[in-house]
Protein backbone atom coordinates (compact mmCIF):
# COMPACT_ATOMS: atom_id res chain seq x y z
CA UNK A 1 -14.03 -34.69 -5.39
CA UNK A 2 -12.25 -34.50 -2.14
CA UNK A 3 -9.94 -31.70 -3.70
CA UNK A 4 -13.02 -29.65 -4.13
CA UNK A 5 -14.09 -30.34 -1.12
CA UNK A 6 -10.86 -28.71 0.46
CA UNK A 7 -11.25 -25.89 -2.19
CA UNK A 8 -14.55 -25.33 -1.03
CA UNK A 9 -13.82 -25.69 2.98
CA UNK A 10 -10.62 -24.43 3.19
CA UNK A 11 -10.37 -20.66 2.90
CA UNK A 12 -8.50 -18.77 5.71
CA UNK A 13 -11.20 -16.96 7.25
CA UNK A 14 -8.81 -15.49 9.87
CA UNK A 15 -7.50 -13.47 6.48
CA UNK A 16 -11.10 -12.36 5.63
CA UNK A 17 -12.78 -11.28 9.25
CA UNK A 18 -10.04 -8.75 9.95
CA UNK A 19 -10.19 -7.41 6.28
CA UNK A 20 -13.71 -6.95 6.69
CA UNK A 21 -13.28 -5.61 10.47
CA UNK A 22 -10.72 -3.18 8.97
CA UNK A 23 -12.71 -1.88 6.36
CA UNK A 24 -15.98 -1.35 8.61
CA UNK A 25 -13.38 0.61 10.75
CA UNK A 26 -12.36 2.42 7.65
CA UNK A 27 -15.68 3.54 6.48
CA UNK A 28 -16.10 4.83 10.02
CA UNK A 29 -13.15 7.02 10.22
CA UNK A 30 -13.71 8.40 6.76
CA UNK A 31 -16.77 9.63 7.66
CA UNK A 32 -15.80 11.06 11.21
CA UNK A 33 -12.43 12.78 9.57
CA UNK A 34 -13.90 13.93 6.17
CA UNK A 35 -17.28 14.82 7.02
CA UNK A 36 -16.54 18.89 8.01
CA UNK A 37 -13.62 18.82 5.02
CA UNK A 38 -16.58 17.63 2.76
CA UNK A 39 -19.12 19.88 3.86
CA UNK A 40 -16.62 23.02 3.94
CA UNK A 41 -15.22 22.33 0.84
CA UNK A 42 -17.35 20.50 -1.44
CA UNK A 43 -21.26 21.06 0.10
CA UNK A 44 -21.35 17.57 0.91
CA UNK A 45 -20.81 15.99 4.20
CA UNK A 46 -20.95 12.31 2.77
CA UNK A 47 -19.20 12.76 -0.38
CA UNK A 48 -15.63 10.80 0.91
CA UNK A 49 -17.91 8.62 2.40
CA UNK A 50 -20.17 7.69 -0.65
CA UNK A 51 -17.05 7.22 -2.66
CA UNK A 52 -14.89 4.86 -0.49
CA UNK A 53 -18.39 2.66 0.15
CA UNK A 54 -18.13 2.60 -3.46
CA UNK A 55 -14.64 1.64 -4.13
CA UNK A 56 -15.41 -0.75 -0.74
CA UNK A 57 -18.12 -2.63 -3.01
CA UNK A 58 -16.12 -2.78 -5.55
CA UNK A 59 -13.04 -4.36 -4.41
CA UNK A 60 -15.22 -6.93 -2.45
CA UNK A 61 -16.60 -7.91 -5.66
CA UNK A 62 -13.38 -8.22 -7.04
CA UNK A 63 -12.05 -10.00 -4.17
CA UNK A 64 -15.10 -12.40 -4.57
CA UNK A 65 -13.79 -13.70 -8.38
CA UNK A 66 -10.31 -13.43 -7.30
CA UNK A 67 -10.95 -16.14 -4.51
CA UNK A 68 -12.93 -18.29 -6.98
CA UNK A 69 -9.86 -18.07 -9.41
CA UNK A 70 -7.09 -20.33 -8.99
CA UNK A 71 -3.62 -18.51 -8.75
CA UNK A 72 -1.79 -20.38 -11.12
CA UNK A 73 -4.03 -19.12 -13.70
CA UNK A 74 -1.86 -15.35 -13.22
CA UNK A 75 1.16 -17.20 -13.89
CA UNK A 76 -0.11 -18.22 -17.61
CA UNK A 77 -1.05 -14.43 -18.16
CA UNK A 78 1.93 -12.67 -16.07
CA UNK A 79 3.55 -10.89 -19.41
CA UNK A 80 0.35 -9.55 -21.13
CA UNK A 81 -0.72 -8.60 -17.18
CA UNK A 82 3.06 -6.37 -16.79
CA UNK A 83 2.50 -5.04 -20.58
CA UNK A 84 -0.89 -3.74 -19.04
CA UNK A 85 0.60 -2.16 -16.25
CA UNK A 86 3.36 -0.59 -17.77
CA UNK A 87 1.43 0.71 -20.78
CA UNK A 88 -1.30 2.01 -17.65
CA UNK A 89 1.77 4.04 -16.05
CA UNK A 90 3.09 5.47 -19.57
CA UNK A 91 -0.40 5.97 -20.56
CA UNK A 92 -0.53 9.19 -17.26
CA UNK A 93 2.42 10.85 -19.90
CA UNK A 94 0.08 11.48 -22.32
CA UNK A 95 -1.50 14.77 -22.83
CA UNK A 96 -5.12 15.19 -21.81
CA UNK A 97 -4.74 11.38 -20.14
CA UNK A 98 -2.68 12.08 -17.11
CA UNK A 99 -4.14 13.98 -14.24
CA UNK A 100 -1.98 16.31 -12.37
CA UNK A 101 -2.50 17.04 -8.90
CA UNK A 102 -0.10 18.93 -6.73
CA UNK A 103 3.20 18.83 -8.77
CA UNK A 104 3.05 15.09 -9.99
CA UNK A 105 1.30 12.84 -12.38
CA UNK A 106 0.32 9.73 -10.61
CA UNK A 107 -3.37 9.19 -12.03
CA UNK A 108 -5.10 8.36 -15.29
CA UNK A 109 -8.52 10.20 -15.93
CA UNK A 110 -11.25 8.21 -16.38
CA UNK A 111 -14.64 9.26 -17.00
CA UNK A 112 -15.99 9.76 -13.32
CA UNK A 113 -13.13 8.49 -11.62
CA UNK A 114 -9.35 8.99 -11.82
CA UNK A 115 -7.09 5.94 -11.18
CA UNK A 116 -3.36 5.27 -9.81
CA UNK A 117 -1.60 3.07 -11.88
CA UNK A 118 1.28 2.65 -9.52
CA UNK A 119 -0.91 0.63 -7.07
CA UNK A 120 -1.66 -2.35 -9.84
CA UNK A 121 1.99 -2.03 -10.89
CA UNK A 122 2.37 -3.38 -7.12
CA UNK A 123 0.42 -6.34 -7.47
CA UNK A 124 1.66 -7.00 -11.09
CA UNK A 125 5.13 -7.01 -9.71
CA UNK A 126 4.29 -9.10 -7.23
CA UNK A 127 2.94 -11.73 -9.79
CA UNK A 128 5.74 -11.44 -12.36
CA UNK A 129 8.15 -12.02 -9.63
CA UNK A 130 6.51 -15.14 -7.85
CA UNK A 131 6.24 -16.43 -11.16
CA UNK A 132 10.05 -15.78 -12.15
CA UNK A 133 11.54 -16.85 -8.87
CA UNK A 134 9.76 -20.49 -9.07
CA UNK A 135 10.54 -21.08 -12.01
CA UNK A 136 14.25 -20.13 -11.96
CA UNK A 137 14.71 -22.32 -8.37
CA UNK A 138 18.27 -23.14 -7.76
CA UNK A 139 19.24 -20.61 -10.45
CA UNK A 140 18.56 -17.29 -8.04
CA UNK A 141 21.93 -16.70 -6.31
CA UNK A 142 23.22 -16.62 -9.85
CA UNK A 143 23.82 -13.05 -11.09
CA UNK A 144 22.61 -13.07 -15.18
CA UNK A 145 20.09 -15.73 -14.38
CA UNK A 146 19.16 -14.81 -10.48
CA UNK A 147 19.62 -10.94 -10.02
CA UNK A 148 19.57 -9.48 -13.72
CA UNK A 149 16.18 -9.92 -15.32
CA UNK A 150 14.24 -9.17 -12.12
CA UNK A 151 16.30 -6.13 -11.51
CA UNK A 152 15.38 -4.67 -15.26
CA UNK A 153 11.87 -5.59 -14.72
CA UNK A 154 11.36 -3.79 -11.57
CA UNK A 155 13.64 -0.79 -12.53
CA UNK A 156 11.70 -0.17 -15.67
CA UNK A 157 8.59 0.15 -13.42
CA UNK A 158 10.56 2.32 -10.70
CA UNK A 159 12.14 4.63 -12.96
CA UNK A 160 8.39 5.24 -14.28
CA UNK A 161 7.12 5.98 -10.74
CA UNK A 162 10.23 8.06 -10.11
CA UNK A 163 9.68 10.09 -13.22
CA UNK A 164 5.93 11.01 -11.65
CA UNK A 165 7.34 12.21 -9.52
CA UNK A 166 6.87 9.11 -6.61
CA UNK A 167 9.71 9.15 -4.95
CA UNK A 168 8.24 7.19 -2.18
CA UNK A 169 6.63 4.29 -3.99
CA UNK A 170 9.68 3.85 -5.74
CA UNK A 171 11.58 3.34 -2.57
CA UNK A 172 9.28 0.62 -1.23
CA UNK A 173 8.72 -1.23 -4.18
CA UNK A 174 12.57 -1.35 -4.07
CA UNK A 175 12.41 -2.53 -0.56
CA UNK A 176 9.89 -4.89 -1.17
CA UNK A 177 12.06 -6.67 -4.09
CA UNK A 178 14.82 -7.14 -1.74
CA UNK A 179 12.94 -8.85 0.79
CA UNK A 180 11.62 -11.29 -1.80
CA UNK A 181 14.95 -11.51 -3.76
CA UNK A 182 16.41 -12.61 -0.42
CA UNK A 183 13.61 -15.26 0.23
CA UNK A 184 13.93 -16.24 -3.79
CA UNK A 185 17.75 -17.07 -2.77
CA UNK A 186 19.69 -14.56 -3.48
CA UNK A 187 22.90 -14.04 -1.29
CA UNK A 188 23.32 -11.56 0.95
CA UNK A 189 26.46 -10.09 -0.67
CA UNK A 190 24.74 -9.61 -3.57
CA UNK A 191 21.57 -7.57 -1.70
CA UNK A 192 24.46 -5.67 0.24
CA UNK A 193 26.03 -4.39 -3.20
CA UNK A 194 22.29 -3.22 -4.50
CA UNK A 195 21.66 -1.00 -1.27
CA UNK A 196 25.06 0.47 -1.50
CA UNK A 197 24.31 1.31 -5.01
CA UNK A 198 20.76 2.50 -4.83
CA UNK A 199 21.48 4.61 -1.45
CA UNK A 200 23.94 7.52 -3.51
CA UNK A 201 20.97 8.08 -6.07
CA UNK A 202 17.84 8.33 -3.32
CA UNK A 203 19.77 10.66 -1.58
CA UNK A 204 20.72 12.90 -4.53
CA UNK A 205 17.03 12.61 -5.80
CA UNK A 206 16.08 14.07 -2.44
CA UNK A 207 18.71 16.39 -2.07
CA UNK A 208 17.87 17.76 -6.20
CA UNK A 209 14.14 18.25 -4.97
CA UNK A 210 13.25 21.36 -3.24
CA UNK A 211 9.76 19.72 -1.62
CA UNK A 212 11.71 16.68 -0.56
CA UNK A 213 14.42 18.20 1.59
CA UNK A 214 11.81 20.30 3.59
CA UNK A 215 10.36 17.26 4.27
CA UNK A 216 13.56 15.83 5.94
CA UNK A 217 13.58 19.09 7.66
CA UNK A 218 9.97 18.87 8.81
CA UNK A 219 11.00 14.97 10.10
CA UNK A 220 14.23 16.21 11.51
CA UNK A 221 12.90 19.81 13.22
CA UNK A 222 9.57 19.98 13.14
CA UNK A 223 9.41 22.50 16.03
CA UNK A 224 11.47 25.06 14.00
CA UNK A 225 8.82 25.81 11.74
CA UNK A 226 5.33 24.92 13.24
CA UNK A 227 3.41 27.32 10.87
CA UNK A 228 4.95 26.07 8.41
CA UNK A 229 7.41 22.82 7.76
CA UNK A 230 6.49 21.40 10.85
CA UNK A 231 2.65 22.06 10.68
CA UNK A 232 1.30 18.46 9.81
CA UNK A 233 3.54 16.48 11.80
CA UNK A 234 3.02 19.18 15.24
CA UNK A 235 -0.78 18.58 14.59
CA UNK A 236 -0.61 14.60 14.07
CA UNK A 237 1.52 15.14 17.41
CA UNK A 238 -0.94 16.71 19.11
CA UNK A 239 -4.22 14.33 17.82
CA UNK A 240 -2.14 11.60 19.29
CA UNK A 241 -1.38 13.28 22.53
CA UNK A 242 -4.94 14.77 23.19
CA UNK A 243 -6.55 11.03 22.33
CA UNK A 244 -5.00 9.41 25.42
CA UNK A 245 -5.81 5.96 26.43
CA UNK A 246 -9.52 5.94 25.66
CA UNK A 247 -10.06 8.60 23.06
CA UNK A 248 -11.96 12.00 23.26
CA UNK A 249 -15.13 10.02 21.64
CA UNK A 250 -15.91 9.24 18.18
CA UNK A 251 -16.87 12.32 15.93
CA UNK A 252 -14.75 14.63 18.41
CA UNK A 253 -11.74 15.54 16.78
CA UNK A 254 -10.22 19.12 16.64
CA UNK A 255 -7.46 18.65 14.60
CA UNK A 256 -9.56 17.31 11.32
CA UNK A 257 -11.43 20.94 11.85
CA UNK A 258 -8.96 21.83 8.86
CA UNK A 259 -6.11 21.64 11.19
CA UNK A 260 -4.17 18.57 9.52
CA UNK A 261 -4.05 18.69 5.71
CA UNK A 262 -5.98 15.58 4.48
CA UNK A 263 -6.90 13.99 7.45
CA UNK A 264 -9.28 11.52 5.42
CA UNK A 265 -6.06 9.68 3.37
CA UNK A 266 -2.36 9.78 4.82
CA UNK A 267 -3.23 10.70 8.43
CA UNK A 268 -6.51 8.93 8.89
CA UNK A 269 -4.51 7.54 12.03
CA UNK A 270 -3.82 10.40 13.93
CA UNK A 271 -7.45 10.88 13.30
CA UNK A 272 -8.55 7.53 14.91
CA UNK A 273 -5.82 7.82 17.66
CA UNK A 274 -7.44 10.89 18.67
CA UNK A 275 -10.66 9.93 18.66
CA UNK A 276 -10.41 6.50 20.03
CA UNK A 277 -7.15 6.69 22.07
CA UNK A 278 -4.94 3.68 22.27
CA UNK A 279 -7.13 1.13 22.70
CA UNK A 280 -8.26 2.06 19.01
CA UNK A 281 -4.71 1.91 18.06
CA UNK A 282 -4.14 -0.84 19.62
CA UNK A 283 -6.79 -2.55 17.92
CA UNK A 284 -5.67 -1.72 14.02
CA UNK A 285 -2.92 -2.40 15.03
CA UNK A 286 -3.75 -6.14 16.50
CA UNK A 287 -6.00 -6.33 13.33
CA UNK A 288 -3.16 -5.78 10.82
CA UNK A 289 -1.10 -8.14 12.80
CA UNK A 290 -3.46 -11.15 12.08
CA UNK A 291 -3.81 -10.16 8.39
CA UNK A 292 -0.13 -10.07 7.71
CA UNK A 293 0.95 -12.98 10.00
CA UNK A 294 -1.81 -15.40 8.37
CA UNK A 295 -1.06 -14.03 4.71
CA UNK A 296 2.80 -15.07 5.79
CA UNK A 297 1.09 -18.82 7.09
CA UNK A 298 -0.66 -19.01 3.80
CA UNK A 299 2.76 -18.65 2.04
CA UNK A 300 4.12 -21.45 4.01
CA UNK A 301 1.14 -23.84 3.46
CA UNK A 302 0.82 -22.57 -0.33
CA UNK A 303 0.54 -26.47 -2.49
CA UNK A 304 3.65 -25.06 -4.84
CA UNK A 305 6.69 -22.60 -4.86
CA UNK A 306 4.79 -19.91 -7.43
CA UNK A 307 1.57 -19.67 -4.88
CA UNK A 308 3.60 -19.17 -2.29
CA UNK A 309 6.40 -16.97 -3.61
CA UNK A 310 2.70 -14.75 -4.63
CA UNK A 311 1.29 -14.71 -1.25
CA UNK A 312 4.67 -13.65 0.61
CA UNK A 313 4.66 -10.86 -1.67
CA UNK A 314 1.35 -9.50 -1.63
CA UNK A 315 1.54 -10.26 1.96
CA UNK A 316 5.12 -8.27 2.41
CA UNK A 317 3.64 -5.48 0.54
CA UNK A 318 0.51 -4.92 2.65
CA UNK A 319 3.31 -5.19 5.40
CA UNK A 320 5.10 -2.61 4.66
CA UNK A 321 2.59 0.10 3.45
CA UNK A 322 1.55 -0.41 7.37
CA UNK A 323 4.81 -0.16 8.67
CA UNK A 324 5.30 3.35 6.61
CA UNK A 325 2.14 4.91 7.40
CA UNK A 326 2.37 3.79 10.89
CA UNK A 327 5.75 5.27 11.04
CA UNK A 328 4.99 8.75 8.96
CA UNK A 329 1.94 9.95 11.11
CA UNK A 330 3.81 9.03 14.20
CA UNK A 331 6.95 11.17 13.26
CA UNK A 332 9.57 8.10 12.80
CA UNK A 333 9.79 8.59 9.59
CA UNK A 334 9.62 11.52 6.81
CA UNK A 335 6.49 12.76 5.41
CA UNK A 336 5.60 10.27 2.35
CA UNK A 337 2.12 10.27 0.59
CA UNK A 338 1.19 6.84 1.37
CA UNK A 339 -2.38 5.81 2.65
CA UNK A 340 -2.93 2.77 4.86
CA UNK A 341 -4.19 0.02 3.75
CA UNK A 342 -7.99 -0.80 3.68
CA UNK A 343 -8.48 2.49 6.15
CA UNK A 344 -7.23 5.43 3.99
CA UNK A 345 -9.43 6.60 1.43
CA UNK A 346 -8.81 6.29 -1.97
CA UNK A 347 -10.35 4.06 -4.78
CA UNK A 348 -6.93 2.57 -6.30
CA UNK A 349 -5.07 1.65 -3.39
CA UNK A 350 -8.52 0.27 -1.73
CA UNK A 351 -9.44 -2.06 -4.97
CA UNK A 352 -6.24 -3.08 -5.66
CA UNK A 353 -5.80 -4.26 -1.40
CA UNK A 354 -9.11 -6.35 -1.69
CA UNK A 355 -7.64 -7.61 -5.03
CA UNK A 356 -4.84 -9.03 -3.31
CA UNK A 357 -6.27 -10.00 -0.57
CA UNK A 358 -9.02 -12.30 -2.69
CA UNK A 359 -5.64 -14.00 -4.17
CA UNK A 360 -4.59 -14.89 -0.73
CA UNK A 361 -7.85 -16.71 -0.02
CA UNK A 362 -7.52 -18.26 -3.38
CA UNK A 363 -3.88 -20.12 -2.33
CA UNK A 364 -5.25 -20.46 1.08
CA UNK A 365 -7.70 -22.68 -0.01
CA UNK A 366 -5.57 -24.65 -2.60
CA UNK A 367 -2.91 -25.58 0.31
């Protein structure tokens, strides 16, 4: 009785508010960003909008059952869940079911919708390896038994994104199992060996790939070419500059007047800088912090190692999607078509964030 009590009482509602704070903020920016796109391109000024609400209702449903459902309960399903997700990201190979859009199959048609299989391969990752790592224990810094199966797991699922091509989402799904290998127990020597191994190939898949080496150019130069290379990154620069401290007022923007390409998903920042300055910054950015930190604090308190092996990762992985977008629309690093988290728009990454986030409230309240 008193166990349900605690399951009932004991959800970490500093997880939820700024989730829900983010995602009002979200559905706000959509609309000022996408709203002339819409209407120039499409006839409607609310279509982005009506979509993400949508995907927003959605993934709150599905965060609803996920923090009803005990964690554990993924751990008794994690190989039929990875056969799933790898099938899903095969699956976009097959004539007539893969959807191509601008050089590189990343999304499965579905009647009405089309959906990103490389986002649940995330969160199925995340489970397979929670589950793994616990149940291995003392066993991780051991190559064959610590290192090996994880590392054929993960680069079955990365060479799949990488043959999309997804260069990107390879590379921080790679990250991301470093981090957690490291946390798991593996040694540093070993972690050391992997980078110096994976580092040869990224750079030869980026130097093999016409599209990827302007973008180094455009991160390295931008000012050579500002009609052309340079033209997203200048015009981020400049929604950033011309937003100041408080912002030249919601709705206001000049540069999402068809200025920067796809201002409603990858550089839905620069949008919000500029209209709300750096006190709106400031406060994603404050937001974020809470969500990530307490997802970390649920790891710590989780009641066994699986739970919290799980929330470390799907925290780490919200983490870092931040950190990258953050760090792309602010020049620091190269051009990468990743949307942020919860403010972006798009259906997959959206559903598959709440999804995640419903699991955290889940070990939260199991602690």
């Amino acid at each position: 009785m008193a166990h349900s009590k605690q399951g009932l009482a004991g959800y970490d509602y500093l997880i939820l508010i700024p989730t829900i704070l983010l995602l009002g903020f979200g559905l706000v920016a959509i609309y000022s960003s996408s709203s002339f796109l819409a209407a120039h391109k499409l006839g409607d000024g609310y279509f982005y909008l009506k979509r993400q609400a949508f995907f927003c209702l959605m993934g709150l449903c599905l965060l609803i059952i996920a923090k009803n459902i005990p964690a554990t309960l993924y751990s008794k399903i994690v190989y039929p869940l990875l056969f799933i997700s790898f099938a899903l990201l095969v699956a976009i190979y097959i004539p007539g079911l893969g959807k191509k859009v601008g050089g590189a199959y990343r999304w499965l048609r579905v009647p009405g919708f089309a959906i990103q299989p490389s986002e649940l391969a995330k969160l199925t990752l995340a489970i397979y390896i929670a589950y793994s790592m616990s149940k291995k224990g003392p066993n991780m810094s051991n190559f064959s038994k610590g290192l090996l199966p994880h590392l054929v797991v993960a680069g079955a699922f990365i060479t799949l994104i990488l043959l999309q091509p997804d260069l990107g989402t390879a590379v921080i799904i790679g990250c991301w199992l470093m981090i957690l290998l490291f946390v798991g127990g593996l040694n540093l020597i070993q972690i050391f060996i992997m980078v110096v191994m994976a580092t040869p190939m990224v750079l030869w898949l980026i130097w093999h790939a016409d599209y990827r080496l302007k973008r180094w150019w455009a991160f390295l130069k931008p000012w050579d070419d500002p009609q052309g290379l340079g033209f997203q990154i200048i015009h981020s620069f400049l929604a950033f500059g011309s937003g100041g401290i408080f912002g030249v007022g919601l709705g206001n923007s000049k540069q999402k007047l068809l200025y920067l390409p796809e201002p409603h998903t990858d550089f839905i920042l620069s949008i919000v800088a500029e209209e709300l300055g750096l006190l709106g910054m400031f406060t994603i950015i404050i937001l974020f912090a809470i969500l990530i930190m307490r997802g970390i604090k649920i790891a710590l308190d989780a009641s066994d190692l699986y739970s919290s092996y799980l929330a470390l990762g799907i925290s780490t992985m919200i983490g870092l999607q931040v950190i990258i977008n953050m760090g792309v629309v602010m020049g620091l690093l190269p051009t990468k078509g990743l949307t942020l988290p919860l403010l972006s728009y798009g259906g997959s990454s959206l559903i598959v964030t709440l999804l995640g986030i419903g699991i955290l409230l889940s070990i939260s309240a199991r602690r």
